[in-house]
Protein backbone atom coordinates (compact mmCIF):
# COMPACT_ATOMS: atom_id res chain seq x y z
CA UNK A 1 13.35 5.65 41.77
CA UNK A 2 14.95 4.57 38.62
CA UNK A 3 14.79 8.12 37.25
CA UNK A 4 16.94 9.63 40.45
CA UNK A 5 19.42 6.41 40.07
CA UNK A 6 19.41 8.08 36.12
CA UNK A 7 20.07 11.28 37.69
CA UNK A 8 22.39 10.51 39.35
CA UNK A 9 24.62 8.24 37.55
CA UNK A 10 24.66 8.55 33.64
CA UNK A 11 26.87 5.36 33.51
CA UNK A 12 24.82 2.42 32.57
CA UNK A 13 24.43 -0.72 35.66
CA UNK A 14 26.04 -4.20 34.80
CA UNK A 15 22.84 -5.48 34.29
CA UNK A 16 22.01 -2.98 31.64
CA UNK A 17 24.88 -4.18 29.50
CA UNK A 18 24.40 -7.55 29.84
CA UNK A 19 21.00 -7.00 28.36
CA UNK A 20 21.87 -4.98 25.45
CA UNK A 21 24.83 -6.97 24.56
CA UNK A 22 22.10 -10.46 24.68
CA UNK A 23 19.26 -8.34 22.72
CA UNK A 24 22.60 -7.79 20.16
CA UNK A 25 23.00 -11.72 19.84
CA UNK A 26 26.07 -11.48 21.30
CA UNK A 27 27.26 -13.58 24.27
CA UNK A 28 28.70 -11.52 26.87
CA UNK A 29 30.81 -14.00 28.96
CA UNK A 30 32.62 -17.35 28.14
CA UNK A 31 30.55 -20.30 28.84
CA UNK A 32 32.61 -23.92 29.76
CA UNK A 33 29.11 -25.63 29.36
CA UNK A 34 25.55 -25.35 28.35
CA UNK A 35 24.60 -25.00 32.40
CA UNK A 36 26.63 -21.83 32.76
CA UNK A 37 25.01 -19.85 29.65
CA UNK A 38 22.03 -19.03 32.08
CA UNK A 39 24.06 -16.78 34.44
CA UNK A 40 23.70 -13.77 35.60
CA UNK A 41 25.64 -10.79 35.94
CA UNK A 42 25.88 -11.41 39.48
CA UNK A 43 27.21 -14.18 39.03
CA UNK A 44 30.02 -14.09 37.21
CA UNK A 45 33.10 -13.83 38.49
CA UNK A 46 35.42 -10.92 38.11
CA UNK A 47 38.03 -13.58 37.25
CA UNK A 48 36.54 -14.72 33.93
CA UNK A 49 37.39 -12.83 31.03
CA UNK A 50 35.69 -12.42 27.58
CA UNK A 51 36.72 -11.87 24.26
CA UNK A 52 37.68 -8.50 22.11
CA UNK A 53 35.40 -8.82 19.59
CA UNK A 54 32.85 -6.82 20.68
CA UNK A 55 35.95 -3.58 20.27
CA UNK A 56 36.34 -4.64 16.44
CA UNK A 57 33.81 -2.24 15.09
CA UNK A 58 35.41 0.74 17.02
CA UNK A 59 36.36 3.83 14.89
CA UNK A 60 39.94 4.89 15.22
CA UNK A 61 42.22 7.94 14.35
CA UNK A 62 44.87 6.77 12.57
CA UNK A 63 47.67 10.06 11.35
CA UNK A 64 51.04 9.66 10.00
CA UNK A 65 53.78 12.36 10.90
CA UNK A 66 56.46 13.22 8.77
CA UNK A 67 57.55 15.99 11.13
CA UNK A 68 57.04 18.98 13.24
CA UNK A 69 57.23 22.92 13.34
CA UNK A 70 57.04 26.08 14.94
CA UNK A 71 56.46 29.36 13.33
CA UNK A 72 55.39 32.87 13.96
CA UNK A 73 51.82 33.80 13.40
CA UNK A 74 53.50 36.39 11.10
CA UNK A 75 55.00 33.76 8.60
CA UNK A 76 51.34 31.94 9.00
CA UNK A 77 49.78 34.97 7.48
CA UNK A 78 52.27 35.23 4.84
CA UNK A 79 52.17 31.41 3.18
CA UNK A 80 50.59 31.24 0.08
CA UNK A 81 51.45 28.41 -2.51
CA UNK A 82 54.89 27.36 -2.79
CA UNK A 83 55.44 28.44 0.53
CA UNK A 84 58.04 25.93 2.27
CA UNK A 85 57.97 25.30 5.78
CA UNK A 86 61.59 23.13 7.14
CA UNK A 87 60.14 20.04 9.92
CA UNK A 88 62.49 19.11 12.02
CA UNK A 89 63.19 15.84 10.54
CA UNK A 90 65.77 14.72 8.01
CA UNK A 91 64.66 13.12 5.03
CA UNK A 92 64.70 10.03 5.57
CA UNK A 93 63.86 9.66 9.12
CA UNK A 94 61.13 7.53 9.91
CA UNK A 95 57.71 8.88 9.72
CA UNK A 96 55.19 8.46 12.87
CA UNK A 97 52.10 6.79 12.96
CA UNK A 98 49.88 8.21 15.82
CA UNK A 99 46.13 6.13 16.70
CA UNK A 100 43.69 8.40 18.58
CA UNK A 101 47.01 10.53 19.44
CA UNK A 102 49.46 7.68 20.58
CA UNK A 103 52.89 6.84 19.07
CA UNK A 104 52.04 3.21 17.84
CA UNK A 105 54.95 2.44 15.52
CA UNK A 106 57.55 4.02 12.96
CA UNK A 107 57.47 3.67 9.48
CA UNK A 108 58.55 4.17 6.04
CA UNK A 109 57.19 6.08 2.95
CA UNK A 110 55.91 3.83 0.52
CA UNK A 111 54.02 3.83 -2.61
CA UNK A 112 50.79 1.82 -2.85
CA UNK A 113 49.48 2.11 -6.68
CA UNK A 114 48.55 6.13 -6.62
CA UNK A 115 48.44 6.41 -3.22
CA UNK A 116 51.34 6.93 -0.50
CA UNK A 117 51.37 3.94 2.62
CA UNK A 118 53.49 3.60 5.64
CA UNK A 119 55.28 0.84 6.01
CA UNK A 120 56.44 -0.24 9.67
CA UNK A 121 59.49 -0.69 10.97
CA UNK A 122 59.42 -0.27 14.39
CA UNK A 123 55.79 -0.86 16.64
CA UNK A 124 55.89 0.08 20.32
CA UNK A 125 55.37 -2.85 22.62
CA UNK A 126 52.28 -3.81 23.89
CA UNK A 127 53.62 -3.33 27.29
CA UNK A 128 54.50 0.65 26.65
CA UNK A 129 51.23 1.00 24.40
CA UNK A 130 48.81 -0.08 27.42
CA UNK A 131 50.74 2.13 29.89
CA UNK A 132 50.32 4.94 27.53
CA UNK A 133 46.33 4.46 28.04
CA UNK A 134 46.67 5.93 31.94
């Protein structure tokens, strides 16, 4: 029976995270006292909330845009080095800084030892970042 709930449903029970987040060492929901460590999953109330640390470790995308193109595949074919291609920004404008494909925040060129940075000058709120997600 547990292989046909497998089957059917590839997206792991309640249950099965509480367990591998406990076998990790990690505590999966606030407790107020040493009584309320012992629940279970059942529980818990949807109303209780737990921290973000369990998301720190998550990989992210991070890409900075200093502007945008279109061109025929014709010109494609031709570039070779030197080749310029003209973005659609000014210099000057601020450069974009996209995570996993979202517009996080604006920025500006900067040099950090050999290496070029962004720094920011503008962040989207955390309001218009979280509607982004839907």
């Amino acid at each position: 029976m547990a292989e046909e709930n497998f089957q059917e449903s590839s997206k792991p029970q309640p249950e099965e995270i509480k367990e591998l987040l406990d076998e990790e060492g990690m505590e999966s929901f606030p407790s107020s006292s040493s009584s309320d460590s012992h629940k279970t999953s059942s529980t818990v109330s949807g109303k209780e909330e737990r921290g973000l640390e369990f998301l720190y470790d998550v990989p992210l995308q991070i890409s900075v845009e200093v502007g945008r193109s279109k061109i025929l595949l014709k010109d494609l074919l031709k570039m070779g080095e030197g080749y310029i291609i003209e973005l659609d920004k000014l210099a000057g404008d601020p450069l974009d800084l996209y995570v996993n494909s979202r517009l996080i925040a604006k920025g500006e060129a900067v040099m950090v030892g050999d290496k070029f940075g962004i720094r920011l000058t503008d962040v989207v709120s955390a309001v218009d970042r979280i509607e982004q997600l839907g």
